[in-house]
PDB file of N, CA and C in Angstrom:
ATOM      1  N   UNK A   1     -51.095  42.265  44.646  1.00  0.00           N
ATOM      2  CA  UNK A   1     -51.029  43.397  43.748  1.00  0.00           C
ATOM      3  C   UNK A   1     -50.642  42.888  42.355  1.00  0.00           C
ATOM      4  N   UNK A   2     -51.790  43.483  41.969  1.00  0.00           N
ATOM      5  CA  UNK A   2     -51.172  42.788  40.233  1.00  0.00           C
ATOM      6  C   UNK A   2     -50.991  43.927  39.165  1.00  0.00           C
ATOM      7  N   UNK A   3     -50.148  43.853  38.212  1.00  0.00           N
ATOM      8  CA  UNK A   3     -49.881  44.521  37.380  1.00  0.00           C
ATOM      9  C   UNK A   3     -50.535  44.294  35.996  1.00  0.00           C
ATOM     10  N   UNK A   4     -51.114  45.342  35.736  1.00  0.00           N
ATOM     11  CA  UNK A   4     -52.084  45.424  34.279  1.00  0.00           C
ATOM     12  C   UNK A   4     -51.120  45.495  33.290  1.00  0.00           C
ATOM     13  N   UNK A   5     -50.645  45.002  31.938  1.00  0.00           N
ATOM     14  CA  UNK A   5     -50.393  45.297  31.097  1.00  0.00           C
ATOM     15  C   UNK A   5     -51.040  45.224  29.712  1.00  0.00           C
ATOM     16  N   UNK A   6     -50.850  45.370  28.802  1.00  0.00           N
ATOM     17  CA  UNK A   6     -51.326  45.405  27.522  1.00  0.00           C
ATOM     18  C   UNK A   6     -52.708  44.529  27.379  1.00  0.00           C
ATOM     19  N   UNK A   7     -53.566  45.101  27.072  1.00  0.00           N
ATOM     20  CA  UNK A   7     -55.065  44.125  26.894  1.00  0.00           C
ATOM     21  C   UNK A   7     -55.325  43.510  28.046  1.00  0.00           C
ATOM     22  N   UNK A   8     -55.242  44.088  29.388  1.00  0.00           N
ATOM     23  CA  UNK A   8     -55.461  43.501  30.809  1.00  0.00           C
ATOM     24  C   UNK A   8     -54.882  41.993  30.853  1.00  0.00           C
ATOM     25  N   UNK A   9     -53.458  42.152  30.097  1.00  0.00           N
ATOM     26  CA  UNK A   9     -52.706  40.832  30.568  1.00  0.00           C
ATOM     27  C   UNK A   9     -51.854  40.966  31.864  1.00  0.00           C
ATOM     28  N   UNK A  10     -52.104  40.065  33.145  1.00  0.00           N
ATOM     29  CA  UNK A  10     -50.763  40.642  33.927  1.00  0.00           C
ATOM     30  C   UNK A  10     -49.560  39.488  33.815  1.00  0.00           C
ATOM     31  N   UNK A  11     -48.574  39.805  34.646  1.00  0.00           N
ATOM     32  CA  UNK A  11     -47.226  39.125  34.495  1.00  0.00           C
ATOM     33  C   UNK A  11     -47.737  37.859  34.127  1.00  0.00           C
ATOM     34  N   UNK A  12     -48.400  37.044  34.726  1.00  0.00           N
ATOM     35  CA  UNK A  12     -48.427  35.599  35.134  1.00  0.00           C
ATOM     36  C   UNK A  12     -49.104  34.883  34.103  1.00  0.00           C
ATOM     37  N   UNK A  13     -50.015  35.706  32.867  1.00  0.00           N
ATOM     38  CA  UNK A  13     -50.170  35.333  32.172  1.00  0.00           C
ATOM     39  C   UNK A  13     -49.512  35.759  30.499  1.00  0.00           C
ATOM     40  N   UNK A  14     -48.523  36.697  30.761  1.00  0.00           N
ATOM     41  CA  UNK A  14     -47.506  36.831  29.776  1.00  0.00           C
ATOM     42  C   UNK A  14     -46.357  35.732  29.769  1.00  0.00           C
ATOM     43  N   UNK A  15     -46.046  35.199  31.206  1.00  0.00           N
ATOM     44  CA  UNK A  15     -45.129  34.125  31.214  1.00  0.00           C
ATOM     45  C   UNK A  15     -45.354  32.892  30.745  1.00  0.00           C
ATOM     46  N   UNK A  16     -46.989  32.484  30.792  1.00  0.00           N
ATOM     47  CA  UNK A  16     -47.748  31.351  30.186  1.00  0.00           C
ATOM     48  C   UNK A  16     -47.677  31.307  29.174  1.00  0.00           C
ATOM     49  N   UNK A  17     -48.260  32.465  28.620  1.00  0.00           N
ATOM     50  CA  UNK A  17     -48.074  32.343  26.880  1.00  0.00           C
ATOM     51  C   UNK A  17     -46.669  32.477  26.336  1.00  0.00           C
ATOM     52  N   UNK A  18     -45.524  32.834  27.187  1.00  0.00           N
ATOM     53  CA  UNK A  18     -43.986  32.713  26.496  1.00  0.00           C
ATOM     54  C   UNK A  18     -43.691  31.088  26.737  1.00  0.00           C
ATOM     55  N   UNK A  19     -43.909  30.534  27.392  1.00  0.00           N
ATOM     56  CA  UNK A  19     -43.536  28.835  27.649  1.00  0.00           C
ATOM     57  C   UNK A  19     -44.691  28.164  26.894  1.00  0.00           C
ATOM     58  N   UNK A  20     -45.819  28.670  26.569  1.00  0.00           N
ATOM     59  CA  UNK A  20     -46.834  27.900  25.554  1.00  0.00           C
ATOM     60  C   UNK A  20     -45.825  28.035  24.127  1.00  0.00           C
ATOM     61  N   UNK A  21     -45.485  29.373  24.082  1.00  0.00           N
ATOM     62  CA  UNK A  21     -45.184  29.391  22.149  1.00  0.00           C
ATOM     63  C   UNK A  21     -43.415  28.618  22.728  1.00  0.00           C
ATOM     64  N   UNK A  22     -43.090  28.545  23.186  1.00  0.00           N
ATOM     65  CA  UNK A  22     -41.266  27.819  23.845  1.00  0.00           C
ATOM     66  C   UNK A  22     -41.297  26.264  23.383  1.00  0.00           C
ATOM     67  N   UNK A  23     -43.157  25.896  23.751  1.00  0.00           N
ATOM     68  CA  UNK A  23     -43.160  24.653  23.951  1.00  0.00           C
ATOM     69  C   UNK A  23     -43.600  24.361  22.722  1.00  0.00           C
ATOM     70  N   UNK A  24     -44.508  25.253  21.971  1.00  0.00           N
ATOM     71  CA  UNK A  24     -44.671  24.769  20.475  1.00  0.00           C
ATOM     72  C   UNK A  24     -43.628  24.845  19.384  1.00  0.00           C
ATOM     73  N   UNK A  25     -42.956  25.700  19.342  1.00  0.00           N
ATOM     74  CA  UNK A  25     -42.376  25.992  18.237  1.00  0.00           C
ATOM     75  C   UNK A  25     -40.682  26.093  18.960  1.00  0.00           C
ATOM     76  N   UNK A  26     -40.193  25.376  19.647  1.00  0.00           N
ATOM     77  CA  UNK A  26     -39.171  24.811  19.972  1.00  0.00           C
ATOM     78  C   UNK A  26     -37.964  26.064  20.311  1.00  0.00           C
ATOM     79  N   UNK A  27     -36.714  25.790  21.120  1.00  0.00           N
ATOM     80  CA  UNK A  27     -35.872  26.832  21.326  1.00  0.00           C
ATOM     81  C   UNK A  27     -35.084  27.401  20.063  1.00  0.00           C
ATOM     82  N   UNK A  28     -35.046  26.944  19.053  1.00  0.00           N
ATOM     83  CA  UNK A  28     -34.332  26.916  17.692  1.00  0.00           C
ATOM     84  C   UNK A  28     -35.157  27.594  16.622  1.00  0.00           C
ATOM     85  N   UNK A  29     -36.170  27.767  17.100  1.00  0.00           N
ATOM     86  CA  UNK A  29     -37.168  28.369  15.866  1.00  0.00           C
ATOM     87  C   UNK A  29     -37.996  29.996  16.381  1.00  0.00           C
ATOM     88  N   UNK A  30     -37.789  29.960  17.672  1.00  0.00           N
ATOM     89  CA  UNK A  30     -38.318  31.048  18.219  1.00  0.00           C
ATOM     90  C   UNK A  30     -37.290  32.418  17.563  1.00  0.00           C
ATOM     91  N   UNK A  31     -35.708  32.244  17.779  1.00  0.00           N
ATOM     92  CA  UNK A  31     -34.889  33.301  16.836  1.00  0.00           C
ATOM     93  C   UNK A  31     -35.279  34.008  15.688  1.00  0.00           C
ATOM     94  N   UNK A  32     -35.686  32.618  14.644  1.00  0.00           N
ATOM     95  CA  UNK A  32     -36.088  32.548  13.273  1.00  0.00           C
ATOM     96  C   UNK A  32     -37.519  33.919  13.562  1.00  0.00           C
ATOM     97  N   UNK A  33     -38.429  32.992  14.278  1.00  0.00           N
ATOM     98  CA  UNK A  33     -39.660  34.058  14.183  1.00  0.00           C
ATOM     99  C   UNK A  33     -39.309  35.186  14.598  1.00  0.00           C
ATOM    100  N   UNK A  34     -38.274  35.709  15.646  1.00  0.00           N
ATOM    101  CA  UNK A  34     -38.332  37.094  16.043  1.00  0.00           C
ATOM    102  C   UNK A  34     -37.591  37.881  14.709  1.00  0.00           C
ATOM    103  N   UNK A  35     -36.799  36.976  13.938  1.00  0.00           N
ATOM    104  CA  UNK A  35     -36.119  37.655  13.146  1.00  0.00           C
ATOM    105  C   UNK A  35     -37.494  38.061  11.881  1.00  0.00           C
ATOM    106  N   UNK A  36     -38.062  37.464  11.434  1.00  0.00           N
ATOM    107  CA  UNK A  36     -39.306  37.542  10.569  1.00  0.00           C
ATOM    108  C   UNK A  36     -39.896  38.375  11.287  1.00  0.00           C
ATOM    109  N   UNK A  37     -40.582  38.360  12.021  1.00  0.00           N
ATOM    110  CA  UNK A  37     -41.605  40.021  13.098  1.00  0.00           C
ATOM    111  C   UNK A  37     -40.692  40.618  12.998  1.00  0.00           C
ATOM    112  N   UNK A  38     -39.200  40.819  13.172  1.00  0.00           N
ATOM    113  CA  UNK A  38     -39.079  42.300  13.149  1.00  0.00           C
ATOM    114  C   UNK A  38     -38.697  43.020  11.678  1.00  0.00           C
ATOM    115  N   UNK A  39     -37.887  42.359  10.846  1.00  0.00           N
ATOM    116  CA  UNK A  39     -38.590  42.203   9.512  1.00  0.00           C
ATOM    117  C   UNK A  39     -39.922  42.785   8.828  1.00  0.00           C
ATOM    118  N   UNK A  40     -40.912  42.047   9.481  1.00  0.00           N
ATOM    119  CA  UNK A  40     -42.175  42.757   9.014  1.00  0.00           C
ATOM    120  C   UNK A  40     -42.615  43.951   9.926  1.00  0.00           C
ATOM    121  N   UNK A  41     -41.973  44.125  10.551  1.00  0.00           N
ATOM    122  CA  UNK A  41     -41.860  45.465  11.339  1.00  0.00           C
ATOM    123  C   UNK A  41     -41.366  46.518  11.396  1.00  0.00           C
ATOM    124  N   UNK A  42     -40.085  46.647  10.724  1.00  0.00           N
ATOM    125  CA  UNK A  42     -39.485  47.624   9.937  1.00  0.00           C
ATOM    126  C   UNK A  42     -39.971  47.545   8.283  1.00  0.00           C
ATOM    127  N   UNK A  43     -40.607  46.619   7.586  1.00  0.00           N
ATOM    128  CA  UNK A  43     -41.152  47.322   6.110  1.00  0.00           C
ATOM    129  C   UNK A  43     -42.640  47.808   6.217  1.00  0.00           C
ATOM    130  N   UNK A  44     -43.271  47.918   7.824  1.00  0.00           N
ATOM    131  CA  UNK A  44     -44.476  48.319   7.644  1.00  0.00           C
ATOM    132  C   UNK A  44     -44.240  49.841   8.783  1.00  0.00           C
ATOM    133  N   UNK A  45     -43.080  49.961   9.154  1.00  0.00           N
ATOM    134  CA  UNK A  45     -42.671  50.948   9.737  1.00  0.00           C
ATOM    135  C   UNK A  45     -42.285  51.890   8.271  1.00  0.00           C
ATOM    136  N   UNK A  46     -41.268  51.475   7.300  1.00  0.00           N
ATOM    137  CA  UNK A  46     -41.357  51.994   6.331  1.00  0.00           C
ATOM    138  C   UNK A  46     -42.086  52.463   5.106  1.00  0.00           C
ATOM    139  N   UNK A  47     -42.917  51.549   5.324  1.00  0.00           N
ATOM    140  CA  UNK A  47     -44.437  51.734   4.307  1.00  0.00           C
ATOM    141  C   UNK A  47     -44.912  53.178   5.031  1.00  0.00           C
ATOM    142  N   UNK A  48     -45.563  53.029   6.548  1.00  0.00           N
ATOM    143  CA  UNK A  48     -45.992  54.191   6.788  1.00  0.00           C
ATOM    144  C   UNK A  48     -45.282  55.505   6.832  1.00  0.00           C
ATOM    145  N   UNK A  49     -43.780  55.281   6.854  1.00  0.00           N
ATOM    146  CA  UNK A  49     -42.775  56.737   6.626  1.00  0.00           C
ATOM    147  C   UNK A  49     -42.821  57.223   5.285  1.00  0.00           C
ATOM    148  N   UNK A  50     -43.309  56.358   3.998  1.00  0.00           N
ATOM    149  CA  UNK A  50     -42.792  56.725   2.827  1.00  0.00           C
ATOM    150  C   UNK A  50     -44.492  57.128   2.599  1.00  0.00           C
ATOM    151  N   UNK A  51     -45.687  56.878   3.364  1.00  0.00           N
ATOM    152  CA  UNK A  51     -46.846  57.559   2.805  1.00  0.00           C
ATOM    153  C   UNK A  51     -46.992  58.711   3.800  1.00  0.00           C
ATOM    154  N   UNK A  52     -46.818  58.863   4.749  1.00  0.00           N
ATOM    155  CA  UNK A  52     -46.514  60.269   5.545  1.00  0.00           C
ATOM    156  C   UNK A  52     -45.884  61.434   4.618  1.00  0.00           C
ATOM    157  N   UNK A  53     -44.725  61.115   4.434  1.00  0.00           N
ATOM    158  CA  UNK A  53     -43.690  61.573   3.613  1.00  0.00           C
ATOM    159  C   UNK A  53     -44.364  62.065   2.209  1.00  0.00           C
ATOM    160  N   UNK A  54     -45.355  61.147   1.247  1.00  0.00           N
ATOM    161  CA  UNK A  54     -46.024  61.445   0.252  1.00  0.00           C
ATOM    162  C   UNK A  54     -46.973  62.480   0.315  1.00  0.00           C
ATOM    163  N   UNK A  55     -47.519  62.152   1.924  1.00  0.00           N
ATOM    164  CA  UNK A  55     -49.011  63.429   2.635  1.00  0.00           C
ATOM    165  C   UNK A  55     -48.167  64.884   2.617  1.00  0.00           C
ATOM    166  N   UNK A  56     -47.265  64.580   3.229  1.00  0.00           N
ATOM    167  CA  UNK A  56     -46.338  66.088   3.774  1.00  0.00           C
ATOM    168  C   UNK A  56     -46.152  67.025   2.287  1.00  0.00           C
ATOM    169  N   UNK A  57     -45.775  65.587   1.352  1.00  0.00           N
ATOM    170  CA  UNK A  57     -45.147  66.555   0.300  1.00  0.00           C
ATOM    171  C   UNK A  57     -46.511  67.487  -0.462  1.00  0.00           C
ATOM    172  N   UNK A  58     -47.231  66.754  -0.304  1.00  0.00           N
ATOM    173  CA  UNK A  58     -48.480  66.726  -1.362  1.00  0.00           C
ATOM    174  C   UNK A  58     -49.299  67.911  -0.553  1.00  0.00           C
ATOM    175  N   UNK A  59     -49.148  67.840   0.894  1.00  0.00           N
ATOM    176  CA  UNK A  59     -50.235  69.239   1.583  1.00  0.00           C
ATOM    177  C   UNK A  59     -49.006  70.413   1.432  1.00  0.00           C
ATOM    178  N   UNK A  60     -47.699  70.016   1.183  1.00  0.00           N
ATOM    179  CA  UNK A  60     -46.700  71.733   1.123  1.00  0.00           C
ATOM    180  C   UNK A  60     -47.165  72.149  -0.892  1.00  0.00           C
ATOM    181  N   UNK A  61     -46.811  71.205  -1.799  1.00  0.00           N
ATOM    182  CA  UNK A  61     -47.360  71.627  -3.221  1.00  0.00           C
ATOM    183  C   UNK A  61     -48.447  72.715  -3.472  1.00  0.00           C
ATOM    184  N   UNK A  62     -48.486  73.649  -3.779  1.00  0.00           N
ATOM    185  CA  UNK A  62     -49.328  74.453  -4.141  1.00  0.00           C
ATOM    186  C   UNK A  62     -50.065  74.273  -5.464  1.00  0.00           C
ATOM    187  N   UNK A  63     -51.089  74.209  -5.608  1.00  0.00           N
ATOM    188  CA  UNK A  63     -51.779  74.360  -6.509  1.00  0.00           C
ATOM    189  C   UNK A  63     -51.929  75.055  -7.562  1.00  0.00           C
ATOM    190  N   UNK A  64     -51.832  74.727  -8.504  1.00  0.00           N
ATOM    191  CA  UNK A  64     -51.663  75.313 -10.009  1.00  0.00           C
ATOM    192  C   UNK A  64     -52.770  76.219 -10.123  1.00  0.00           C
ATOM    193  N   UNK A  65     -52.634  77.716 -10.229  1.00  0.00           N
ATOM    194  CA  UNK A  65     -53.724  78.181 -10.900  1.00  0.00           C
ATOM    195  C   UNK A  65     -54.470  77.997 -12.228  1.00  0.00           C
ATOM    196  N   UNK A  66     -55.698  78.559 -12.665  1.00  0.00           N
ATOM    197  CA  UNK A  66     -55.865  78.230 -13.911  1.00  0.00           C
ATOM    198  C   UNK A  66     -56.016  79.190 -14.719  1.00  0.00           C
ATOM    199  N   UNK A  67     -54.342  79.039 -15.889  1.00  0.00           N
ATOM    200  CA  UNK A  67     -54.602  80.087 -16.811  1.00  0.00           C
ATOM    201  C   UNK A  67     -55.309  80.509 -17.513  1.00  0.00           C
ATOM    202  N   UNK A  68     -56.749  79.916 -18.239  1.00  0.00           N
ATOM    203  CA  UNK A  68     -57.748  79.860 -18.928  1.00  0.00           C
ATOM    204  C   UNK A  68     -57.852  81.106 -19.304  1.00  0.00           C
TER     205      UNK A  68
END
């Protein structure tokens, strides 16, 4: 029984690719990168809150009639 996850990866090949990147980029540097991804993961989490936020404001604004 195997378990499907993300992009039809199962367990056995999520564990491969964690000891492939272990073995490239060493036990000391893997921290570093999680700290950078999540980093770029909260300012693109924030990018999309602050243009949501711009949509919301911009569809409540009512439209100026024209005094002409």
């Amino acid at each position: 029984m195997k378990t499907v996850l993300l992009l039809g990866l199962g367990v056995p090949e999520i564990i491969l690719i964690l000891l492939v990147v272990l073995l490239l980029f060493g036990g000391k540097k893997i921290p570093e990168l999680m700290r950078g991804l999540g980093r770029g993961i909260r300012e693109f989490n924030d990018a999309k809150d602050k243009v949501s936020t711009e949509v919301r404001k911009g569809m409540e604004d009512k439209p100026e009639e024209d005094k002409s």
